[in-house]
C-alpha atoms as a PDB file:
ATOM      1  CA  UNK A   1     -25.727  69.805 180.732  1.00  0.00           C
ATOM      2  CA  UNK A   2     -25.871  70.240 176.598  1.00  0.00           C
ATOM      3  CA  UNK A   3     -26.128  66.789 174.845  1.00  0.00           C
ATOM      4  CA  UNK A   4     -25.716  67.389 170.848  1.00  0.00           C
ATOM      5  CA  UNK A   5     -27.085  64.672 168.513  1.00  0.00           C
ATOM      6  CA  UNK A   6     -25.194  64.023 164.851  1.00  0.00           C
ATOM      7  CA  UNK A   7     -27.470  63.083 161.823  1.00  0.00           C
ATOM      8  CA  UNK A   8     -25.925  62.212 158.727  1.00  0.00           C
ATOM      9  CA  UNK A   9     -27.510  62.384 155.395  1.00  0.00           C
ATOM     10  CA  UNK A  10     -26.997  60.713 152.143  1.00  0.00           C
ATOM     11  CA  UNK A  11     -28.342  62.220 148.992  1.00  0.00           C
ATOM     12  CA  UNK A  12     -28.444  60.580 145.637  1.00  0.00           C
ATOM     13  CA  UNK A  13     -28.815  57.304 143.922  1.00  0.00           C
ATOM     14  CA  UNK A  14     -27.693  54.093 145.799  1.00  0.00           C
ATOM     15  CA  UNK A  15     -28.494  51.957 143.110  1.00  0.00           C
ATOM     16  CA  UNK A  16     -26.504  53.362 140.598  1.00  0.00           C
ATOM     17  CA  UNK A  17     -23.426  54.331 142.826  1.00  0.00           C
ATOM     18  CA  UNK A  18     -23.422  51.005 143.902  1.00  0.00           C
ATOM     19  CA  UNK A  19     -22.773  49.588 140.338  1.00  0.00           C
ATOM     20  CA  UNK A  20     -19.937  52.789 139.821  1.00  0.00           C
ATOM     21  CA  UNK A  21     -18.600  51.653 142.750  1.00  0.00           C
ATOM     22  CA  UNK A  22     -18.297  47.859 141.880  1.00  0.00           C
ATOM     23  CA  UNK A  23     -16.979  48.522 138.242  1.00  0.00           C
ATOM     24  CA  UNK A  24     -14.165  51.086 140.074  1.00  0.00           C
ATOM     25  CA  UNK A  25     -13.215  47.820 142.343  1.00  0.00           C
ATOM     26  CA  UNK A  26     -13.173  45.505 139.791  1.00  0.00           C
ATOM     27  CA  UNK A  27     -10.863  47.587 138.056  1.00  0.00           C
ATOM     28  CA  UNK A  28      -8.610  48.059 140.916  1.00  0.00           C
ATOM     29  CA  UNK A  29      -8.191  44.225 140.968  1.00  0.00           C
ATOM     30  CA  UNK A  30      -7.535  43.794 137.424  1.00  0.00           C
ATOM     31  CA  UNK A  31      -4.714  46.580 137.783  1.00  0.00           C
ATOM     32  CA  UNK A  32      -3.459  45.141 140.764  1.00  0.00           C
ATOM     33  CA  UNK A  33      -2.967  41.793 139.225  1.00  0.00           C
ATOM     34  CA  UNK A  34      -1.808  42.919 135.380  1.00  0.00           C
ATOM     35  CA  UNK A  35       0.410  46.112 136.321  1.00  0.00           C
ATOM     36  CA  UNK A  36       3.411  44.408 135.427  1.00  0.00           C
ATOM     37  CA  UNK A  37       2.341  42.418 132.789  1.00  0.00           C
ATOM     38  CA  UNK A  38       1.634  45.978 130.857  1.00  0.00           C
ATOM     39  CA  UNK A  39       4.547  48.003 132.203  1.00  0.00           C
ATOM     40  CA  UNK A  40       1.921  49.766 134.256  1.00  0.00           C
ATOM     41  CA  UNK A  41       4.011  52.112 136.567  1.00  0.00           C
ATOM     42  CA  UNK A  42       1.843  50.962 139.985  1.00  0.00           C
ATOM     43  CA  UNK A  43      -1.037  48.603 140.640  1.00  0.00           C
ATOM     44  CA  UNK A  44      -2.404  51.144 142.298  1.00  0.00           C
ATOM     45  CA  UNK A  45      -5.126  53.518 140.478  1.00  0.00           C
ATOM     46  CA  UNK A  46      -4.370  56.833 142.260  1.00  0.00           C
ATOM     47  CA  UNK A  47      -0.974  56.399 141.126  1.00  0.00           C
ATOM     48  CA  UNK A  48      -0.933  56.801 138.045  1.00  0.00           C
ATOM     49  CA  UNK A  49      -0.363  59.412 135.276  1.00  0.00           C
ATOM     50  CA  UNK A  50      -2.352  60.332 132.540  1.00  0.00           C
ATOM     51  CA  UNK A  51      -0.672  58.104 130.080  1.00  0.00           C
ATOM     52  CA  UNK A  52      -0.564  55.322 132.167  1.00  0.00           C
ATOM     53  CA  UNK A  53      -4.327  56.039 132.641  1.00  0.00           C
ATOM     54  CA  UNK A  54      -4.643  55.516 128.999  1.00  0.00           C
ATOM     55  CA  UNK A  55      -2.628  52.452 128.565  1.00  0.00           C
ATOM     56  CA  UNK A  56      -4.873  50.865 131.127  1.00  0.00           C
ATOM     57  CA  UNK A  57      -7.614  51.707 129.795  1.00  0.00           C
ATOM     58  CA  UNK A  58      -6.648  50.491 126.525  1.00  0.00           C
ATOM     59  CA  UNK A  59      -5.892  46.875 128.025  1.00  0.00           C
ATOM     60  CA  UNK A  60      -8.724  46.516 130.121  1.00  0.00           C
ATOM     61  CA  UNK A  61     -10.813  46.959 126.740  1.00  0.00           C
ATOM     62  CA  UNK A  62      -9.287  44.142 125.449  1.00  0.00           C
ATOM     63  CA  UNK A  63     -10.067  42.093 128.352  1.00  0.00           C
ATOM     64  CA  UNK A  64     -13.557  43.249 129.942  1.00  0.00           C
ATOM     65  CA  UNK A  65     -15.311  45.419 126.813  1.00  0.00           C
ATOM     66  CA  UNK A  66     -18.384  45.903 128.102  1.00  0.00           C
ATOM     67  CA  UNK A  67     -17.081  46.958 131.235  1.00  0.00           C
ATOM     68  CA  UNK A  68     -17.374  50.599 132.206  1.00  0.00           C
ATOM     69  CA  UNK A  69     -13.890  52.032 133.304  1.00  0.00           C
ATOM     70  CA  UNK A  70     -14.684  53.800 136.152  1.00  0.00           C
ATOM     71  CA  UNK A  71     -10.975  55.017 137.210  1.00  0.00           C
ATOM     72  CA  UNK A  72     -11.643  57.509 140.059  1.00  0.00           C
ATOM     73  CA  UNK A  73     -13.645  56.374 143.090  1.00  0.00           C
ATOM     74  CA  UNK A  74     -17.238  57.197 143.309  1.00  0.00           C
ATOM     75  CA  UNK A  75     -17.714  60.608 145.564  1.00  0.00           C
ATOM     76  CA  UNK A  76     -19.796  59.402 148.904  1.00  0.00           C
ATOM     77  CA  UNK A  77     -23.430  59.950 148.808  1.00  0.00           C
ATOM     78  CA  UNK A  78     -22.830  60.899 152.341  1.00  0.00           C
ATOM     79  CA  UNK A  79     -22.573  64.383 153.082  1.00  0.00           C
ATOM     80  CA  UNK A  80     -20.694  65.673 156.659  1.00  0.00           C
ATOM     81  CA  UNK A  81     -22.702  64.639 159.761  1.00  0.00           C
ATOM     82  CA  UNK A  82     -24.874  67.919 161.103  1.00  0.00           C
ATOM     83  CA  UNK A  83     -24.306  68.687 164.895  1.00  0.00           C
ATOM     84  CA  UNK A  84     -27.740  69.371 166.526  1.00  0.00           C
ATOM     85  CA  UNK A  85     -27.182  70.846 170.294  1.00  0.00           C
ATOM     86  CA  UNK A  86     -30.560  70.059 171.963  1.00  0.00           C
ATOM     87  CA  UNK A  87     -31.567  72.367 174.518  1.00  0.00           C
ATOM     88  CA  UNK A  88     -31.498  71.845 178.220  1.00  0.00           C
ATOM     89  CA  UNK A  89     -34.598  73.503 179.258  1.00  0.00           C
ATOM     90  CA  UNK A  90     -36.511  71.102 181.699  1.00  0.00           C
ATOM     91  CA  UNK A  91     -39.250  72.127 179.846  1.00  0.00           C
ATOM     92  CA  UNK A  92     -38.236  70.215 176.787  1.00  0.00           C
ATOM     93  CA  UNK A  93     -37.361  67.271 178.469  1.00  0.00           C
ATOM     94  CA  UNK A  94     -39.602  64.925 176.786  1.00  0.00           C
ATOM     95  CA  UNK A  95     -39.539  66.529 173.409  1.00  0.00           C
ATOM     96  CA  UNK A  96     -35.512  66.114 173.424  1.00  0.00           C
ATOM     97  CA  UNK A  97     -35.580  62.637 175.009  1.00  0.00           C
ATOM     98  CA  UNK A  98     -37.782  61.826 172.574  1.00  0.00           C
ATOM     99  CA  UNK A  99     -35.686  63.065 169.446  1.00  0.00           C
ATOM    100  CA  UNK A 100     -31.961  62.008 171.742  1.00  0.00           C
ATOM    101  CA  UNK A 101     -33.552  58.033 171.452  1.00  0.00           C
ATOM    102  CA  UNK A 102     -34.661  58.191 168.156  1.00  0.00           C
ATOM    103  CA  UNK A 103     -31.284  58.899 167.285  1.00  0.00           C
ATOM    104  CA  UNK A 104     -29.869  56.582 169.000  1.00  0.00           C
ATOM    105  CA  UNK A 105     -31.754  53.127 168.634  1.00  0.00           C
ATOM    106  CA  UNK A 106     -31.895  52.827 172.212  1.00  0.00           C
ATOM    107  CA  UNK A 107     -35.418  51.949 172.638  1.00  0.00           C
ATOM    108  CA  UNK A 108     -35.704  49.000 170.080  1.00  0.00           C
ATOM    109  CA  UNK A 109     -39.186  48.549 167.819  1.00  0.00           C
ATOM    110  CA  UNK A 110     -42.237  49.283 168.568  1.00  0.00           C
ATOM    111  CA  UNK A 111     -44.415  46.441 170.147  1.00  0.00           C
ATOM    112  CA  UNK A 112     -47.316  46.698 167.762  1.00  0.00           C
ATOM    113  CA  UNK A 113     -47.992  47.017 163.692  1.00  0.00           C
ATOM    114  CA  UNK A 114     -45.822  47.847 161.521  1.00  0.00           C
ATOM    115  CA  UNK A 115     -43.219  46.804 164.726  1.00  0.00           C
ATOM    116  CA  UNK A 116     -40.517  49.427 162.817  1.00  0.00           C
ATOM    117  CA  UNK A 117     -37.725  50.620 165.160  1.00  0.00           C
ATOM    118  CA  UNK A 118     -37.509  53.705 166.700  1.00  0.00           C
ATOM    119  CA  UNK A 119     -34.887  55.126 165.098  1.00  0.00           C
ATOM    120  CA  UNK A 120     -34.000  57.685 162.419  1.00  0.00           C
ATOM    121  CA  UNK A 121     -31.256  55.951 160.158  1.00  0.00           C
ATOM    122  CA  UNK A 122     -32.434  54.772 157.117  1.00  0.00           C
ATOM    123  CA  UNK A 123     -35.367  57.190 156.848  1.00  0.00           C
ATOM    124  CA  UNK A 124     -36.636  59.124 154.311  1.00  0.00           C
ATOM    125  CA  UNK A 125     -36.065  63.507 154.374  1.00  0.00           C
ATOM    126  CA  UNK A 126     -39.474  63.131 152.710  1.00  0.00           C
ATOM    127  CA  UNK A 127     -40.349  66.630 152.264  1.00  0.00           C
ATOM    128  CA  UNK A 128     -37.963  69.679 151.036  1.00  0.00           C
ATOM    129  CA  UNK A 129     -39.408  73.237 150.381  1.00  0.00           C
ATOM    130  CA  UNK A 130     -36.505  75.322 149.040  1.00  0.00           C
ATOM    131  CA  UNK A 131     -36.412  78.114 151.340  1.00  0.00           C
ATOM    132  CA  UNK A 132     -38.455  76.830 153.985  1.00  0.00           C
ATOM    133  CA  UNK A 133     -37.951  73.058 155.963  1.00  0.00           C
ATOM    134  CA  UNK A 134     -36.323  70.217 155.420  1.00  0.00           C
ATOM    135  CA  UNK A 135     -38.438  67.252 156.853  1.00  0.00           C
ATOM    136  CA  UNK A 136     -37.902  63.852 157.883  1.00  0.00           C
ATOM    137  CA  UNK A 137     -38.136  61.527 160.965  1.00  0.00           C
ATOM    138  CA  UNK A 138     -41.311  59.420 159.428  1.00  0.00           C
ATOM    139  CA  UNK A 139     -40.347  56.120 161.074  1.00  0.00           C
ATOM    140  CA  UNK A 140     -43.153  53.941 160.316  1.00  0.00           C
ATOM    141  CA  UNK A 141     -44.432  54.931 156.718  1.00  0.00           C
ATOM    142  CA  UNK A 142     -41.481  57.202 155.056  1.00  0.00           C
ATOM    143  CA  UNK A 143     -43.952  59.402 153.381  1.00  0.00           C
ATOM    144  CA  UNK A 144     -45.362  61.733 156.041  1.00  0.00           C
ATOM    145  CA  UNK A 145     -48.268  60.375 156.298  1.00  0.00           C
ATOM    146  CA  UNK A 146     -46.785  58.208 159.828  1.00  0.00           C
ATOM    147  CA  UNK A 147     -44.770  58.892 163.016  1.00  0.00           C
ATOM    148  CA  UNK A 148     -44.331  57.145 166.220  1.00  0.00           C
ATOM    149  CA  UNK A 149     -42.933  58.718 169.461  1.00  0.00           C
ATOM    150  CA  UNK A 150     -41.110  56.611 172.061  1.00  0.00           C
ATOM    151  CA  UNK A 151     -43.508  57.068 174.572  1.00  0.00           C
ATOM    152  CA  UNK A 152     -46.036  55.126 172.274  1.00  0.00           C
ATOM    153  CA  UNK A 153     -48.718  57.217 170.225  1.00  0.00           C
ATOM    154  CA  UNK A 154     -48.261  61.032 170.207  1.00  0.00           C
ATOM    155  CA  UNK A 155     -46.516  63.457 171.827  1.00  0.00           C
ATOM    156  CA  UNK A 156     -48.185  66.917 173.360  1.00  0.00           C
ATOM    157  CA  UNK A 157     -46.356  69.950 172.213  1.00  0.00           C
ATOM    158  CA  UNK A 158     -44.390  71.255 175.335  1.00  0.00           C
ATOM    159  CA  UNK A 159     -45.513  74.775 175.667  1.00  0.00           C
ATOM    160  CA  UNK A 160     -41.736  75.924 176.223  1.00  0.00           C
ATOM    161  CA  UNK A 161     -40.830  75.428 172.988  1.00  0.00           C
ATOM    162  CA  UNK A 162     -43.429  77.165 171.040  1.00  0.00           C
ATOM    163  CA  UNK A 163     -41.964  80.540 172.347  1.00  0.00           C
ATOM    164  CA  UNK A 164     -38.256  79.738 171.903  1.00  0.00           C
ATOM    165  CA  UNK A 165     -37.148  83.488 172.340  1.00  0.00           C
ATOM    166  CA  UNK A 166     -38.240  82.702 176.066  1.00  0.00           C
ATOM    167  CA  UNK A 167     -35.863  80.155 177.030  1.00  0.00           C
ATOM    168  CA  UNK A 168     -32.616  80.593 178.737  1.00  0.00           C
ATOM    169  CA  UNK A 169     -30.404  80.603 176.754  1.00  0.00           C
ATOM    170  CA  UNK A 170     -32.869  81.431 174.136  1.00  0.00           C
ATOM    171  CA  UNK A 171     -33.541  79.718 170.986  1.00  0.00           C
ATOM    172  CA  UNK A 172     -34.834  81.371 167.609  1.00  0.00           C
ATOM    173  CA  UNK A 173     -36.498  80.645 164.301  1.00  0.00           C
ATOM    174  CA  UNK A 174     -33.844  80.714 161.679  1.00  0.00           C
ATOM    175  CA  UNK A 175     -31.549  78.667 159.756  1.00  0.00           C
ATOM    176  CA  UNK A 176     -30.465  75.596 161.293  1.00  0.00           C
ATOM    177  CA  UNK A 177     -33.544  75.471 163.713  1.00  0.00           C
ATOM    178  CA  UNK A 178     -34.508  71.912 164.972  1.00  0.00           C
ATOM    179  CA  UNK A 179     -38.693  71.316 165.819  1.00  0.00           C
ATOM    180  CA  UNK A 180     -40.927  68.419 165.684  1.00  0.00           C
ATOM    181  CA  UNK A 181     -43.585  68.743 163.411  1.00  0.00           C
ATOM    182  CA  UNK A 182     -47.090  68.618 164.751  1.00  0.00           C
ATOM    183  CA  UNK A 183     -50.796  67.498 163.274  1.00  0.00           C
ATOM    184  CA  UNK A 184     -53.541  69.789 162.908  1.00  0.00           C
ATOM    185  CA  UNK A 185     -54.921  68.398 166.386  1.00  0.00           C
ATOM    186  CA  UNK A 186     -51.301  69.543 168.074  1.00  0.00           C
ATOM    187  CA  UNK A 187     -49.680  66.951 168.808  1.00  0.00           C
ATOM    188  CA  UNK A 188     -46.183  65.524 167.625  1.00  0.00           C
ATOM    189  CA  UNK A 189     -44.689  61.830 167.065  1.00  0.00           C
ATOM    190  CA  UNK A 190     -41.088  61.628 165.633  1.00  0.00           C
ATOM    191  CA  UNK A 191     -41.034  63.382 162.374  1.00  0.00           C
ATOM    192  CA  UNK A 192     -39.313  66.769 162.820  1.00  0.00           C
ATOM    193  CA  UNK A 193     -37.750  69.757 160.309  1.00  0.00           C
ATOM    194  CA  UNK A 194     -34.639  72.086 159.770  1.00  0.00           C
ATOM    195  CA  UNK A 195     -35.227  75.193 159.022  1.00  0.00           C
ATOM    196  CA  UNK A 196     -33.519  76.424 156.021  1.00  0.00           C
ATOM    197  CA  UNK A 197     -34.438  80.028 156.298  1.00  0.00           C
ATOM    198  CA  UNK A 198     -34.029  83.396 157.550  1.00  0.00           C
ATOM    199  CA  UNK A 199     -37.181  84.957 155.923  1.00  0.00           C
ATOM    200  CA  UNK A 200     -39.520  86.791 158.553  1.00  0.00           C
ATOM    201  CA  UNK A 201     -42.445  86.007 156.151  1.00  0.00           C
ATOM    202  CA  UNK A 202     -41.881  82.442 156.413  1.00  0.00           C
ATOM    203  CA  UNK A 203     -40.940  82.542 159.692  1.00  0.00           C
ATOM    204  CA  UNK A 204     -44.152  83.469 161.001  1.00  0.00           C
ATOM    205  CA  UNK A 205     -45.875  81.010 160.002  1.00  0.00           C
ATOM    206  CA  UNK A 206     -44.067  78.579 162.411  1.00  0.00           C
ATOM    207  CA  UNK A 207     -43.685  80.451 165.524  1.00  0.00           C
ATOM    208  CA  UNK A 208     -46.190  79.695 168.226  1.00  0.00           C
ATOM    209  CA  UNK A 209     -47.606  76.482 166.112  1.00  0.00           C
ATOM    210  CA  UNK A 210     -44.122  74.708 166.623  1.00  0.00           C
ATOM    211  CA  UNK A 211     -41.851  73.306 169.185  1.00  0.00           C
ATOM    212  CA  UNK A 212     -38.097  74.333 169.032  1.00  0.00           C
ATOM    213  CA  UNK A 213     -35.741  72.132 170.838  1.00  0.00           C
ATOM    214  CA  UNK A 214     -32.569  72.298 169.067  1.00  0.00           C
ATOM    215  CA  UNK A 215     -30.308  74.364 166.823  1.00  0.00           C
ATOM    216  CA  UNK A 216     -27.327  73.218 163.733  1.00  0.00           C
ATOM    217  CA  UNK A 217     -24.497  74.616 165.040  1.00  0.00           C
ATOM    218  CA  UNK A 218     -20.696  74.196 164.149  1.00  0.00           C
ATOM    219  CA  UNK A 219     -17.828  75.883 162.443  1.00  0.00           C
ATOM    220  CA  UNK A 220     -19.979  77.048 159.208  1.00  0.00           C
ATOM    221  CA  UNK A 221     -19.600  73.975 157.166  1.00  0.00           C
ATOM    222  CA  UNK A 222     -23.510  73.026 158.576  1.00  0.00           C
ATOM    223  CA  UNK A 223     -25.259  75.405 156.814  1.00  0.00           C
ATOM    224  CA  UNK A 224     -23.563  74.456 153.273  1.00  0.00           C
ATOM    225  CA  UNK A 225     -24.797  70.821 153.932  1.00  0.00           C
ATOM    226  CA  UNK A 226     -28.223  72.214 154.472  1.00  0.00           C
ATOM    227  CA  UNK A 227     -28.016  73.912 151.295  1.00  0.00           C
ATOM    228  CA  UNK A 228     -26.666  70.564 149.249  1.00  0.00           C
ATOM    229  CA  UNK A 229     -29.917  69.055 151.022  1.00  0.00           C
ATOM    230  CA  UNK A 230     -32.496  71.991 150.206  1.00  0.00           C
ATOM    231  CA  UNK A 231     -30.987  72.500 146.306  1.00  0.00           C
ATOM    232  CA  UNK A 232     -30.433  68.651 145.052  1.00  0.00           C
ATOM    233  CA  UNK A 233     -33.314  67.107 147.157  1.00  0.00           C
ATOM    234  CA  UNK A 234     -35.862  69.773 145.777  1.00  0.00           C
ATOM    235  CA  UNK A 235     -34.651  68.578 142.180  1.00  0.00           C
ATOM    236  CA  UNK A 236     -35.693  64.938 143.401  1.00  0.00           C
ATOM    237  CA  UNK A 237     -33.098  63.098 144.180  1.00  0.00           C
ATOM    238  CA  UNK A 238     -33.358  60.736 146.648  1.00  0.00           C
ATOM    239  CA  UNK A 239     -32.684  62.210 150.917  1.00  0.00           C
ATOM    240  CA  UNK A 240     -32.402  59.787 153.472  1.00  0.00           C
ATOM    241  CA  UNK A 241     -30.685  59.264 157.294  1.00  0.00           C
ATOM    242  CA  UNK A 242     -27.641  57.722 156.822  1.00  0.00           C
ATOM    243  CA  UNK A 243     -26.616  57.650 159.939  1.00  0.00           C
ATOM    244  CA  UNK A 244     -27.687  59.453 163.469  1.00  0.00           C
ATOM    245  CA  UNK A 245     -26.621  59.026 167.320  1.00  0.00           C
ATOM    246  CA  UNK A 246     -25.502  61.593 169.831  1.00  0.00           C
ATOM    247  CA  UNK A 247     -21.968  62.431 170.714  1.00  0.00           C
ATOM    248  CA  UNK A 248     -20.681  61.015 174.104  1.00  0.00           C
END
């Protein structure tokens, strides 16, 4: 049976969107309790018109000057959730397990130093190579430099996977691919990459050295997100798991 995992990733400055976002709310309240008292039309900000726009923001001058007038809400950081279906080869069973629980929460923290869950959300997309990967899934460090698998320690590479073209059905190298990444000694923990290209060049370099378990799939909107990730994350903004889990 196909299981399909969701992750959903934010991109930008939290920080900074959180102040937008409190200066948009505080001028929702002051509208909401003032409309009247300036012939404001509604005392709510979506409602109104350009020059009631302007009439507002003449009056909250008066009362709160140093405070920015943010009228339109902040977009969301968070970009639509990807749909990953992981494959349901027996032969990938403890590569998917291992990616399914990360997603999930389900199997806590780990029992030693640092003692960080394992789970994606909140996790760096620490490395982005435009026209190549986008990786993540560092749970204990955030950098690359870490990893954990569920199973404690590191995970072999199941052989299945590093021939994808071989499974049934089969999987291949190409945008929207799902593998773990692996050290130079073979072996994988829970940071894995997207693939975020079609080029043969590049995509020799990861077949046989790789395990595939899982492919973006979906209506068309996926591969947009990917590019959102691949274009603004290479430019440095800030990539993380918002949120992850897998569909019931």
């Amino acid at each position: 049976m196909s299981r399909h995992a969701t992750l959903t990733i934010g991109i930008g400055n939290k920080n900074e969107h959180a102040e937008l976002m409190t200066a948009h709310e505080n001028l929702a309240t002051f509208l909401e309790a003032n409309a009247t008292s300036y012939g404001l039309a509604s005392n709510a900000l979506s409602d109104l018109d350009e020059d009631h726009r302007e009439l507002l923001r003449e009056a909250y001058a008066q009362r709160q000057p140093d405070a920015p007038f943010i009228i339109d809400r902040p977009k969301s950081l968070v970009l639509s959730p990807l749909r990953i279906l992981l494959h349901p080869s027996p032969g990938l069973a403890k590569t998917t397990g291992n990616f399914a629980a990360l997603c999930t929460g389900e199997r806590g923290s780990q029992k030693k130093a640092p003692c960080k869950p394992y789970h994606y959300k909140g996790t760096p997309i620490h490395r982005i190579e435009r026209g190549f990967v986008l990786q993540g899934g560092d749970i204990t460090r955030g950098d690359g430099s870490g990893g954990d698998s569920i199973y404690g320690g590191a995970l072999p590479l199941e052989k299945a996977g590093l021939k994808p073209s071989a499974l049934e059905p089969p999987l291949k190298w190409g945008i929207g691919a799902v593998a773990m990444a692996a050290s130079s000694s073979g072996k994988a923990t829970s940071q894995f990459f997207i693939c975020v290209t079609d080029d043969p060049a590049q995509l020799k370099k990861l077949d046989g050295k790789y395990v595939v378990f899982g492919q973006v799939v979906g209506n068309g909107g996926w591969t947009e997100v990917l590019r959102s990730i691949e274009d603004r994350g290479a430019q440095g903004e800030p990539v993380w798991v918002e949120d992850c889990g897998l569909e019931t």
